[in-house]
C-alpha atoms as a PDB file:
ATOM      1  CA  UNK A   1     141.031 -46.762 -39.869  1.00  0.00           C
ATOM      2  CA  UNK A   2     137.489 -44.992 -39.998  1.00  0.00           C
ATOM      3  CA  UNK A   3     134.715 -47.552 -39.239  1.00  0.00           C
ATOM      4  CA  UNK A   4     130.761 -46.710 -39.656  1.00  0.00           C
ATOM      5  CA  UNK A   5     128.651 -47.056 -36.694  1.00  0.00           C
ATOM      6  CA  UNK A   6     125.224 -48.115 -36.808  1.00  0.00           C
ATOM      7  CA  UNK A   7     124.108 -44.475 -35.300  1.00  0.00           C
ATOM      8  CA  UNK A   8     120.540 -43.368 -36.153  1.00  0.00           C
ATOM      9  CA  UNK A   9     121.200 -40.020 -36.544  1.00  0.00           C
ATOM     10  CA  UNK A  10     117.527 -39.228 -37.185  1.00  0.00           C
ATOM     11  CA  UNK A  11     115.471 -37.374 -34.601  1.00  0.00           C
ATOM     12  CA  UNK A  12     113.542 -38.847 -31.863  1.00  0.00           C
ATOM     13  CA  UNK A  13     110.025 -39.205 -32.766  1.00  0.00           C
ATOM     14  CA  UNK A  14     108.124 -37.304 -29.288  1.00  0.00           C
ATOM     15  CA  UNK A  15     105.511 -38.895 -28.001  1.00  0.00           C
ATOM     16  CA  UNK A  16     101.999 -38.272 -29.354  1.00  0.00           C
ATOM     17  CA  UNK A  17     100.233 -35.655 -27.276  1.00  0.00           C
ATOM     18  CA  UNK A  18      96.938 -37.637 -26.351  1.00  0.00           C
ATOM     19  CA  UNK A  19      95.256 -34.339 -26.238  1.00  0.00           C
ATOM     20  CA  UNK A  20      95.978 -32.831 -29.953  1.00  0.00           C
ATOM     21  CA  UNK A  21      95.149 -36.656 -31.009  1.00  0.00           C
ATOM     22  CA  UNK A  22      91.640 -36.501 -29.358  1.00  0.00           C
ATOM     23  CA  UNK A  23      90.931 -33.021 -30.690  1.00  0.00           C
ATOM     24  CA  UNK A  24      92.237 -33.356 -34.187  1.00  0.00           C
ATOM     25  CA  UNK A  25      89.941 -37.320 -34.383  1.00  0.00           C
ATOM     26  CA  UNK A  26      86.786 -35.127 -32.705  1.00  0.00           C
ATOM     27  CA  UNK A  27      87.556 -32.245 -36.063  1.00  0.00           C
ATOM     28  CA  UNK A  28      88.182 -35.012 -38.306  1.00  0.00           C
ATOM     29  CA  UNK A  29      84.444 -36.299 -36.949  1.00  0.00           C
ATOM     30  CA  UNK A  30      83.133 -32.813 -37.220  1.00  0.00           C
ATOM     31  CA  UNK A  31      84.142 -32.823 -41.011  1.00  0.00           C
ATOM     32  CA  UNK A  32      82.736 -36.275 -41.844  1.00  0.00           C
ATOM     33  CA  UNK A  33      78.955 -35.667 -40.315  1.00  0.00           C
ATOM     34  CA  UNK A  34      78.974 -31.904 -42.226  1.00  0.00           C
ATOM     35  CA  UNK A  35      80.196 -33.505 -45.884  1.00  0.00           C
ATOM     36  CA  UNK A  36      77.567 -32.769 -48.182  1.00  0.00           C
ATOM     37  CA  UNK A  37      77.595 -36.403 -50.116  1.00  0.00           C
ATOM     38  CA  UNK A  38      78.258 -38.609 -47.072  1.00  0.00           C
ATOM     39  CA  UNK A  39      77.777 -36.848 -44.104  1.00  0.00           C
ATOM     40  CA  UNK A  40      74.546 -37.165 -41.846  1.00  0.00           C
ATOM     41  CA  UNK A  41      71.433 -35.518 -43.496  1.00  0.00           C
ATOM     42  CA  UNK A  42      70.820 -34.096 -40.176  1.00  0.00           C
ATOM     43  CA  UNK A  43      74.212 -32.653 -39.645  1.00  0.00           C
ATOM     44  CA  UNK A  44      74.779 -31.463 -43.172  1.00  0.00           C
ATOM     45  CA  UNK A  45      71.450 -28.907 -42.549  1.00  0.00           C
ATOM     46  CA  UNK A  46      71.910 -26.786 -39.857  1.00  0.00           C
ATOM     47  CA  UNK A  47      73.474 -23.710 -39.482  1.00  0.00           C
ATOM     48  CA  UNK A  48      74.703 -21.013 -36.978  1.00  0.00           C
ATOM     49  CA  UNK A  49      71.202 -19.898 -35.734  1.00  0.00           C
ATOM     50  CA  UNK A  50      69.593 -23.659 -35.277  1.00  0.00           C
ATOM     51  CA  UNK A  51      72.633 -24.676 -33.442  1.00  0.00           C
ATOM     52  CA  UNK A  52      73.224 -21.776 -31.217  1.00  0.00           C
ATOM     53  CA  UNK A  53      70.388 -23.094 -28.839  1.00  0.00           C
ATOM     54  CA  UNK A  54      72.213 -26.270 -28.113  1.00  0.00           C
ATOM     55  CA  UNK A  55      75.176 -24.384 -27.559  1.00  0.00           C
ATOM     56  CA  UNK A  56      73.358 -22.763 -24.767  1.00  0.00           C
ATOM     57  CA  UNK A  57      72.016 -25.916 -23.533  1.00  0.00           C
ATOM     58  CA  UNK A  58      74.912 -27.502 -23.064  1.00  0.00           C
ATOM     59  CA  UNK A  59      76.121 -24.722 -21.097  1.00  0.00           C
ATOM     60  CA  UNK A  60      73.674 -24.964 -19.182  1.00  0.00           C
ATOM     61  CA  UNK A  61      74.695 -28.912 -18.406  1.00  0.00           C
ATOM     62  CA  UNK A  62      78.118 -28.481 -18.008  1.00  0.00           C
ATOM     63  CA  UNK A  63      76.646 -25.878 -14.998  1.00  0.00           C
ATOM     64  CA  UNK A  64      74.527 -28.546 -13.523  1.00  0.00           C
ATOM     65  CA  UNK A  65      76.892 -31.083 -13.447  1.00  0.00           C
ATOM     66  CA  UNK A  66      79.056 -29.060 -11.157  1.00  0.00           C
ATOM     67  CA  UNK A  67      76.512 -27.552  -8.743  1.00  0.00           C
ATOM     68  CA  UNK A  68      75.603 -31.417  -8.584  1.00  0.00           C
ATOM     69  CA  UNK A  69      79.040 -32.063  -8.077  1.00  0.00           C
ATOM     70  CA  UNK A  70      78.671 -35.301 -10.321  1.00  0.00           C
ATOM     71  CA  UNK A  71      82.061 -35.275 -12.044  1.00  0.00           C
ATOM     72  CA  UNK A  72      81.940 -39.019 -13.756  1.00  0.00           C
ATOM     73  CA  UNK A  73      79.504 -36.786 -16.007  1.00  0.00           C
ATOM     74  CA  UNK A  74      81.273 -33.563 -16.143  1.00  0.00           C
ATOM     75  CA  UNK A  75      84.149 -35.226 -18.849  1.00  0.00           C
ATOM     76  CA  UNK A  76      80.987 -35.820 -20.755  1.00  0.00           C
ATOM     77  CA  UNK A  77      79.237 -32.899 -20.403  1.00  0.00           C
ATOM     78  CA  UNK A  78      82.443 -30.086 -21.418  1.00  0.00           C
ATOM     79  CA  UNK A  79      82.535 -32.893 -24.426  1.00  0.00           C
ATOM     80  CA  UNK A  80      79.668 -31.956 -25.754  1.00  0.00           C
ATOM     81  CA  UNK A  81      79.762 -28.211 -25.337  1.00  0.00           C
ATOM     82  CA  UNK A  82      83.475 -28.492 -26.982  1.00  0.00           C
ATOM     83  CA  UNK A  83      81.816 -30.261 -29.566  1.00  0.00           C
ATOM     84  CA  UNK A  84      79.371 -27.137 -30.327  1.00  0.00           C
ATOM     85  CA  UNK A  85      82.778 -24.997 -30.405  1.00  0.00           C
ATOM     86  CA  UNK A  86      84.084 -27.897 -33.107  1.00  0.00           C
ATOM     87  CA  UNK A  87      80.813 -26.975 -34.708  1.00  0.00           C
ATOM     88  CA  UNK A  88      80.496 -23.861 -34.874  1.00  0.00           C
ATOM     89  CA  UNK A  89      84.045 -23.388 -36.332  1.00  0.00           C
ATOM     90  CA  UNK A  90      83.469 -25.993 -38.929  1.00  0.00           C
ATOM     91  CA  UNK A  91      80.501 -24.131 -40.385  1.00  0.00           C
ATOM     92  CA  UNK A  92      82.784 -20.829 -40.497  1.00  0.00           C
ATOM     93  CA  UNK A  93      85.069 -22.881 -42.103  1.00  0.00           C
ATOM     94  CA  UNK A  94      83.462 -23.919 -44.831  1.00  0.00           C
ATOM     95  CA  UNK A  95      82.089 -20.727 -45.627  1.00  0.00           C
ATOM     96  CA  UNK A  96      85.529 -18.765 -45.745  1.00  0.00           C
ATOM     97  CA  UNK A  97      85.357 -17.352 -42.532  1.00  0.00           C
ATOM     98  CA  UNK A  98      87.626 -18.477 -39.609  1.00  0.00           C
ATOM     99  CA  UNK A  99      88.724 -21.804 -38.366  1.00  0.00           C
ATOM    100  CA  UNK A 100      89.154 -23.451 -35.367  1.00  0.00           C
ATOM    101  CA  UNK A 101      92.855 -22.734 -34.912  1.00  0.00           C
ATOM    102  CA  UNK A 102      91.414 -18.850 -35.060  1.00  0.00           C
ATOM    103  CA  UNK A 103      88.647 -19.563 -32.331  1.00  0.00           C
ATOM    104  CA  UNK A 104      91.729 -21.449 -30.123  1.00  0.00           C
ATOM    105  CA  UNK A 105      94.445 -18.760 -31.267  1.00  0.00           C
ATOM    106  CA  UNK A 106      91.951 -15.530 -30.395  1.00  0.00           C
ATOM    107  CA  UNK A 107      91.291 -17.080 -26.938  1.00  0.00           C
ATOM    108  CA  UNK A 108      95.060 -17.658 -26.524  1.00  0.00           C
ATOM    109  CA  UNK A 109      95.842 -14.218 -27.740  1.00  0.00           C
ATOM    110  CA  UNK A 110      93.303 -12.631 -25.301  1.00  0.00           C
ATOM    111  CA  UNK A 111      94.135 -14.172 -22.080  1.00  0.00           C
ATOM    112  CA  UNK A 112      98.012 -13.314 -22.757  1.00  0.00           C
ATOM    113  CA  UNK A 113      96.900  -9.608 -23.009  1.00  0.00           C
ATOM    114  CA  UNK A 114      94.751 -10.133 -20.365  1.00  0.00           C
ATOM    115  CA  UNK A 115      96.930 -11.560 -17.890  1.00  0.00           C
ATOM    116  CA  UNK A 116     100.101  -9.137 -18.036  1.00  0.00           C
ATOM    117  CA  UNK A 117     100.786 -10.058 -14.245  1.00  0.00           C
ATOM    118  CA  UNK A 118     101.573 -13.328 -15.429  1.00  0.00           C
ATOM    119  CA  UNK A 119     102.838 -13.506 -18.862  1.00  0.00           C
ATOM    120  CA  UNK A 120     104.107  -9.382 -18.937  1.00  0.00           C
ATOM    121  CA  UNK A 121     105.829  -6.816 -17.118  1.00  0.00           C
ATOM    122  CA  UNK A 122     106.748  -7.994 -13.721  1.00  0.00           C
ATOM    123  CA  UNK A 123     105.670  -4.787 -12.398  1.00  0.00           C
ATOM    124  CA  UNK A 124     102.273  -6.002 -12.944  1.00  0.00           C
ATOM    125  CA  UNK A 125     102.383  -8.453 -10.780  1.00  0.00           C
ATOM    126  CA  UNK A 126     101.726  -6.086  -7.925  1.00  0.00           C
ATOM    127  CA  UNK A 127      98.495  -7.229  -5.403  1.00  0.00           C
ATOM    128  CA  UNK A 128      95.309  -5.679  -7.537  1.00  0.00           C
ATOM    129  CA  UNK A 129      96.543  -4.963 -10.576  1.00  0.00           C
ATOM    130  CA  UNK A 130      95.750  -7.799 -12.057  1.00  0.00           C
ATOM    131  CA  UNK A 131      92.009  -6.640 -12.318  1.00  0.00           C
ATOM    132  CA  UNK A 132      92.499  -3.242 -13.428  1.00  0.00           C
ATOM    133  CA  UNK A 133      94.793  -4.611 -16.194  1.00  0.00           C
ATOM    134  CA  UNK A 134      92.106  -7.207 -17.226  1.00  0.00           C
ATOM    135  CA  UNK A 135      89.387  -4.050 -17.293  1.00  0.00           C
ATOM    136  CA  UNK A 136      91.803  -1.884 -19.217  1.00  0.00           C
ATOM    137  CA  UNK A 137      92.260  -4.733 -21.611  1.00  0.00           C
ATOM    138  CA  UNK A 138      88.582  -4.922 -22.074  1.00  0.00           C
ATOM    139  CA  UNK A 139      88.022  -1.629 -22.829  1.00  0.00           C
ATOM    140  CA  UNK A 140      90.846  -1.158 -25.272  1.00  0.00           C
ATOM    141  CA  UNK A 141      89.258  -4.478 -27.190  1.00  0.00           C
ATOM    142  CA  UNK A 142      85.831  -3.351 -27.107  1.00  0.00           C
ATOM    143  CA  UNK A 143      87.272   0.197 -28.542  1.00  0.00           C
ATOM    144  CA  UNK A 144      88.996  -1.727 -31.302  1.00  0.00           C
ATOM    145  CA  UNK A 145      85.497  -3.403 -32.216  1.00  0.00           C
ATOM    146  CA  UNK A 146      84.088   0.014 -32.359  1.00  0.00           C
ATOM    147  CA  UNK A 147      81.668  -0.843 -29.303  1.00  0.00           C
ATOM    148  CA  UNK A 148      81.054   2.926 -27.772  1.00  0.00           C
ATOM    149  CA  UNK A 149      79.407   3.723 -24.735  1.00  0.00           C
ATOM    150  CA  UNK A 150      79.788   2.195 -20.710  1.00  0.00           C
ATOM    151  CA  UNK A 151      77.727  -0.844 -21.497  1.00  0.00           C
ATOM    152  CA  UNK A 152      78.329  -1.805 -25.000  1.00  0.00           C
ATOM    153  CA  UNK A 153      79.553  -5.458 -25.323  1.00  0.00           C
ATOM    154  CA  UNK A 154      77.307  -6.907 -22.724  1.00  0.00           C
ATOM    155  CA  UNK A 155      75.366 -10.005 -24.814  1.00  0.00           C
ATOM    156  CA  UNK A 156      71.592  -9.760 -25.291  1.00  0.00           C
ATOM    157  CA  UNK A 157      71.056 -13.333 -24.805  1.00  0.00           C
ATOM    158  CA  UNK A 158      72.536 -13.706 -21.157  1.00  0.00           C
ATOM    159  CA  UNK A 159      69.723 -14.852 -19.002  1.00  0.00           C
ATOM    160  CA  UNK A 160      67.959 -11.923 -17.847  1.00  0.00           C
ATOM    161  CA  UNK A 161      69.253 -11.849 -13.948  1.00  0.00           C
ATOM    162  CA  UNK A 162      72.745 -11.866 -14.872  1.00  0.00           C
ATOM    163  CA  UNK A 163      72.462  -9.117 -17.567  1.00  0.00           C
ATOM    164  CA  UNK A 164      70.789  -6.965 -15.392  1.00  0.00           C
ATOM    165  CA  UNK A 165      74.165  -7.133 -13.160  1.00  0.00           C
ATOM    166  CA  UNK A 166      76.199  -6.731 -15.518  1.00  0.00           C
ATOM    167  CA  UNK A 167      74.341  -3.983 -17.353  1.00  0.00           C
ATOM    168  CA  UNK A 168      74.138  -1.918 -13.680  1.00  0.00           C
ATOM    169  CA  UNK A 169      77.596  -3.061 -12.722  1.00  0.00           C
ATOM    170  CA  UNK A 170      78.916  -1.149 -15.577  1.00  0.00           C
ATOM    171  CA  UNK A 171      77.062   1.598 -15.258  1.00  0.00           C
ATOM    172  CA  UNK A 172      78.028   1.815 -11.577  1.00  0.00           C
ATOM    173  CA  UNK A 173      81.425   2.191 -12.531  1.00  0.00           C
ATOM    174  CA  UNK A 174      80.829   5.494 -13.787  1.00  0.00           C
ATOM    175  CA  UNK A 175      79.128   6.231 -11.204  1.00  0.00           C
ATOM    176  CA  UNK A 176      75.470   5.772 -11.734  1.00  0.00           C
ATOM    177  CA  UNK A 177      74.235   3.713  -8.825  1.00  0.00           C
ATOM    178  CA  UNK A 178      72.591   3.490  -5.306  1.00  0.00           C
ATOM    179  CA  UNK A 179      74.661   4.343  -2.706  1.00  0.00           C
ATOM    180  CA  UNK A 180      73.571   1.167  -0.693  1.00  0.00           C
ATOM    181  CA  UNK A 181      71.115  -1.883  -0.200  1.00  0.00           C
ATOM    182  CA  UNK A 182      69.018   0.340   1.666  1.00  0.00           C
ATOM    183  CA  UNK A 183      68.490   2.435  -1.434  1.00  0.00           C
ATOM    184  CA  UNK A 184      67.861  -0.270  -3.515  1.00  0.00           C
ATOM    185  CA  UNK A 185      65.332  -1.380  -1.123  1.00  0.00           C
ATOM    186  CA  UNK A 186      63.484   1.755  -0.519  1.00  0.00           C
ATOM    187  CA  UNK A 187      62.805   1.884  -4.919  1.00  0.00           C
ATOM    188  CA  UNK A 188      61.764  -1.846  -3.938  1.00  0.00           C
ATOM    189  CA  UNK A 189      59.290  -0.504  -2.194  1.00  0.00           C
ATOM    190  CA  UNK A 190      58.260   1.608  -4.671  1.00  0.00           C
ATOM    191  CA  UNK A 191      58.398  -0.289  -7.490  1.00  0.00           C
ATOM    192  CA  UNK A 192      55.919  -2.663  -5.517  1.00  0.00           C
ATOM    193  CA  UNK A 193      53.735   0.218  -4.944  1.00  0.00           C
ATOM    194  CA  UNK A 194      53.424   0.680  -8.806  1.00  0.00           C
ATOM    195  CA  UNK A 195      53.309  -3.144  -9.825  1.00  0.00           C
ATOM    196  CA  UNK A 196      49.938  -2.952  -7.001  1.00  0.00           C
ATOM    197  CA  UNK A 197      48.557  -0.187  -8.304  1.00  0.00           C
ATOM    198  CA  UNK A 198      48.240  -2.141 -11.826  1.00  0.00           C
ATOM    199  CA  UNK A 199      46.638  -4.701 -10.355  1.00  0.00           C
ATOM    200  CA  UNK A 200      42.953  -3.782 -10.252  1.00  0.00           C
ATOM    201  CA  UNK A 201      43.514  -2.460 -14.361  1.00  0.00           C
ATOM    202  CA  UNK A 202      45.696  -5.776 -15.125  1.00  0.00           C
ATOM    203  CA  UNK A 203      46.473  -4.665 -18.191  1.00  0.00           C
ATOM    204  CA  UNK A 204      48.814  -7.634 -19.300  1.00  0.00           C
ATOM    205  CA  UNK A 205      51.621  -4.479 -20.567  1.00  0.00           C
ATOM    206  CA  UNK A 206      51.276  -2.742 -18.154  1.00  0.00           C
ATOM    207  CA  UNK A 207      51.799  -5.124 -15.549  1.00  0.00           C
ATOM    208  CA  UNK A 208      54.893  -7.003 -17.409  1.00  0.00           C
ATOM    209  CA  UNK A 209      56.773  -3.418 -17.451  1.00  0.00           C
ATOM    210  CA  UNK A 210      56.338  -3.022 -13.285  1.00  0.00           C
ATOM    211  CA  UNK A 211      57.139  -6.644 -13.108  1.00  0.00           C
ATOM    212  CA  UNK A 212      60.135  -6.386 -15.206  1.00  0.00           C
ATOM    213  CA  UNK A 213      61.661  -2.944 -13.149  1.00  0.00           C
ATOM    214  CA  UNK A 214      61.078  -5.117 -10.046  1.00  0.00           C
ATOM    215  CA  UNK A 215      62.849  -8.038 -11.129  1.00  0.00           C
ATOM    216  CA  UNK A 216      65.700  -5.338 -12.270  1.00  0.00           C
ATOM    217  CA  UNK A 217      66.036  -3.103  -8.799  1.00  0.00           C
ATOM    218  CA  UNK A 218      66.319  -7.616  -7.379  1.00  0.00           C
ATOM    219  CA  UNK A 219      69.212  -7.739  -9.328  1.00  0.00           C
ATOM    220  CA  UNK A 220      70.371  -4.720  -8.107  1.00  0.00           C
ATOM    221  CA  UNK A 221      69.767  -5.646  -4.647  1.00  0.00           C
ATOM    222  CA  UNK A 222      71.744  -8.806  -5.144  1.00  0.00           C
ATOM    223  CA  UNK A 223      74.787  -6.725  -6.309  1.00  0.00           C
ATOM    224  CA  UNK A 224      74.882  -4.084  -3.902  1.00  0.00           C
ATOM    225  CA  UNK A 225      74.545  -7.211  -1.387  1.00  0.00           C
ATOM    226  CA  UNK A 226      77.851  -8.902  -2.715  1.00  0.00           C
ATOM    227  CA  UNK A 227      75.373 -12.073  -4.378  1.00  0.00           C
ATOM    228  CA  UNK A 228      75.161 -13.354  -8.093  1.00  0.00           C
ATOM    229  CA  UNK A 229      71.434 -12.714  -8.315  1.00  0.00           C
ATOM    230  CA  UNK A 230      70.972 -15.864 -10.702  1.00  0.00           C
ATOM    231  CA  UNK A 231      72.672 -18.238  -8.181  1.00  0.00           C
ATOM    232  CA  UNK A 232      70.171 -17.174  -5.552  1.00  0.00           C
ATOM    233  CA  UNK A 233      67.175 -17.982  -7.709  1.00  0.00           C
ATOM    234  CA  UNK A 234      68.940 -21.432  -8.699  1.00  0.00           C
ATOM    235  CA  UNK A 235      69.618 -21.999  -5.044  1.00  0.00           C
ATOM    236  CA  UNK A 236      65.832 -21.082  -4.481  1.00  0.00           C
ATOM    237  CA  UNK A 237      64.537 -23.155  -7.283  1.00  0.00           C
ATOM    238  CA  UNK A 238      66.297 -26.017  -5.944  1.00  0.00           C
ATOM    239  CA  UNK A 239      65.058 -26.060  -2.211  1.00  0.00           C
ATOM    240  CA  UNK A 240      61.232 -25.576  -3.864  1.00  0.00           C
ATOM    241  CA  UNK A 241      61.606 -28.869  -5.697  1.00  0.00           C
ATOM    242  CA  UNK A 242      63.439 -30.404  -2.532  1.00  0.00           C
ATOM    243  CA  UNK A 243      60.599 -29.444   0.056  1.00  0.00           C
ATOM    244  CA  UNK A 244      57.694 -29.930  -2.445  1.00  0.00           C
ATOM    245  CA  UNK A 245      59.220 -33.362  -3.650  1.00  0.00           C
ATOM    246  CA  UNK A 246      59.300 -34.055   0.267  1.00  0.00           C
ATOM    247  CA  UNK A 247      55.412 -32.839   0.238  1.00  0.00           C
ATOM    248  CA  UNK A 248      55.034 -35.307  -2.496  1.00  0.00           C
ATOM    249  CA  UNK A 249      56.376 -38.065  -0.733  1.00  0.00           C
ATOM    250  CA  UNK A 250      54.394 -37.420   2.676  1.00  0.00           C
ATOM    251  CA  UNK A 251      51.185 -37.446   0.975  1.00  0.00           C
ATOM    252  CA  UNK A 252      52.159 -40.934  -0.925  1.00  0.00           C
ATOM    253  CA  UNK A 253      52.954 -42.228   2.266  1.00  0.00           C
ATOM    254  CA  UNK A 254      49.310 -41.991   2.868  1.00  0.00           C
ATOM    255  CA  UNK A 255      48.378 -43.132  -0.289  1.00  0.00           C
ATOM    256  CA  UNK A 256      47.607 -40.034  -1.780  1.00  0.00           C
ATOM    257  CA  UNK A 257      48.640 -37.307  -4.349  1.00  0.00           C
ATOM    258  CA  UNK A 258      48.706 -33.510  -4.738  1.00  0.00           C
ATOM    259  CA  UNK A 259      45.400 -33.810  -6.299  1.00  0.00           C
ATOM    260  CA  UNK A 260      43.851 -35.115  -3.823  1.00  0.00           C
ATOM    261  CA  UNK A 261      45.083 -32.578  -1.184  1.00  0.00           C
ATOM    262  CA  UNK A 262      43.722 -29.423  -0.282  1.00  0.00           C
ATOM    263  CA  UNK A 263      46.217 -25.892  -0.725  1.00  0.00           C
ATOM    264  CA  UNK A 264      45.817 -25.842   3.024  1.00  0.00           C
ATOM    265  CA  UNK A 265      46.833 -29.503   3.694  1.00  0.00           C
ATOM    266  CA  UNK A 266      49.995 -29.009   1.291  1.00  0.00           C
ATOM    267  CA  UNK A 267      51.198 -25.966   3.166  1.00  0.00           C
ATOM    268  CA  UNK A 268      50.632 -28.045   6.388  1.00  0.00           C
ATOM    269  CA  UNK A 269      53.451 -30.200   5.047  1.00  0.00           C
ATOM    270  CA  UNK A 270      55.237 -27.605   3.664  1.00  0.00           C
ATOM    271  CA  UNK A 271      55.814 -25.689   6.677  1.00  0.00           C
ATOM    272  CA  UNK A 272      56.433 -29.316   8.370  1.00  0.00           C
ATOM    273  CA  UNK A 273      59.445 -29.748   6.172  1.00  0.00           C
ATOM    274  CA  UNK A 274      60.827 -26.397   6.562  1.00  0.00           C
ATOM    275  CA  UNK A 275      61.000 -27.127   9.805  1.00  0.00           C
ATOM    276  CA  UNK A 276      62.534 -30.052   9.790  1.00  0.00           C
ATOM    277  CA  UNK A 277      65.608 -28.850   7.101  1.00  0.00           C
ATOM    278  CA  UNK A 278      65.803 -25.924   9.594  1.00  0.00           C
ATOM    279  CA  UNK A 279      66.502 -28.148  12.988  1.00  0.00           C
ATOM    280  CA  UNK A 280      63.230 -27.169  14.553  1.00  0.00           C
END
């Protein structure tokens, strides 16, 4: 005789992905501040160009965070830069445009094709070729965008330093570079010759056009030296507000500020406290 079973045939129900949850409450978020009858005034106002500063900014946090190694804030810090990716795909969304399961779906589309020593042809796999594969992939996107010519593709607003590599690192690849630092620093040289030579005119034009090829053959100089050019002037910026806070502090000690001290008193200290970070 056939007896029923209490069986739950039904399908296990997985476990909730804490991830997906997270991301789909931060859209649902993302909808409620931009809705036009109950959303926040502030929210509900801007658009793609008053938010793409921010966007930048928070780059820019997420970066010093991690040269600060303080990673109790970094969680924090990629929030709110994923939150100006929610943001920006929100706006799109409500004008037609794309989504942000396009924005998550091109980046997983790209780094597939990207990556065919990992997720192609095993032949690919071969030491190097994952490089020349990502470059070839580059170049066949940027040909499907219509972007022509060796440095098309290469954003306008990248800080300044790090274009400049770029823009000369592409153009090296075809061949149009120095042949070594030395090069670089003999037009240096030169370009320093013209910047003085605009000195007793100082025409303000003038002057920012010599500065501005100097700053370039730097960045140059920094490539052709194996160095990321804008690290070295964060690195730099960094030990000037180190030593001068130090100068700061020596002249409190003696109950005084920088405006009381003379230049030559300051670079008394100064020099003390390179000394001092140097061993000597």
């Amino acid at each position: 005789m056939w007896i029923q079973q209490d069986v739950d045939f039904r399908m296990p129900h997985p476990e909730p992905d804490p991830a997906a949850t997270e991301l789909r409450r931060l859209l649902n978020i993302m909808a409620a501040l931009r809705d036009p009858v109950r959303g926040c005034p502030w929210d509900v106002t801007q658009d793609f160009s008053s938010i793409a500063s921010y966007t930048i900014e928070e780059a820019y946090e997420v970066t010093d965070a991690i040269l600060r190694r303080d990673f109790s804030a970094l969680p924090d810090e990629l929030g709110d830069l994923l939150f100006q990716v929610v943001y920006h795909a929100r706006m799109a969304e409500e004008e037609g445009r794309f989504d942000f399961a396009e924005v998550a779906r091109h980046i997983a589309d790209k780094m597939v094709r990207r990556h065919p020593h990992v997720f192609g042809d095993a032949a690919a796999r071969e030491a190097g070729m994952h490089a020349v594969a990502w470059d070839e992939q580059k170049r066949a996107e940027r040909a499907e965008r219509a972007e022509t010519g060796t440095l098309a593709g290469i954003p306008i607003g990248l800080p300044a330093l790090a274009r400049a590599e770029k823009l000369t690192r592409r153009a090296a690849r075809v061949g149009f570079d120095w042949p070594d630092a030395e090069a670089v620093l003999a037009k240096l040289d030169e370009e320093v010759a013209e910047l003085r030579a605009e000195l007793e005119g100082a025409d303000p034009a003038r002057l920012a056009d010599e500065l501005g090829d100097m700053l370039f053959v730097m960045a140059n100089l920094a490539r052709k030296l194996g160095l990321d050019a804008e690290r070295c002037l964060r690195e730099a910026n960094q030990k000037f507000a180190r030593r001068f806070g130090a100068v700061e502090a020596a002249l409190a000690a003696a109950g005084r500020t920088p405006d009381d001290a003379s230049l030559e008193e300051m670079e008394g200290l100064w020099q003390v406290v390179k000394r001092a970070e140097r061993g000597g």
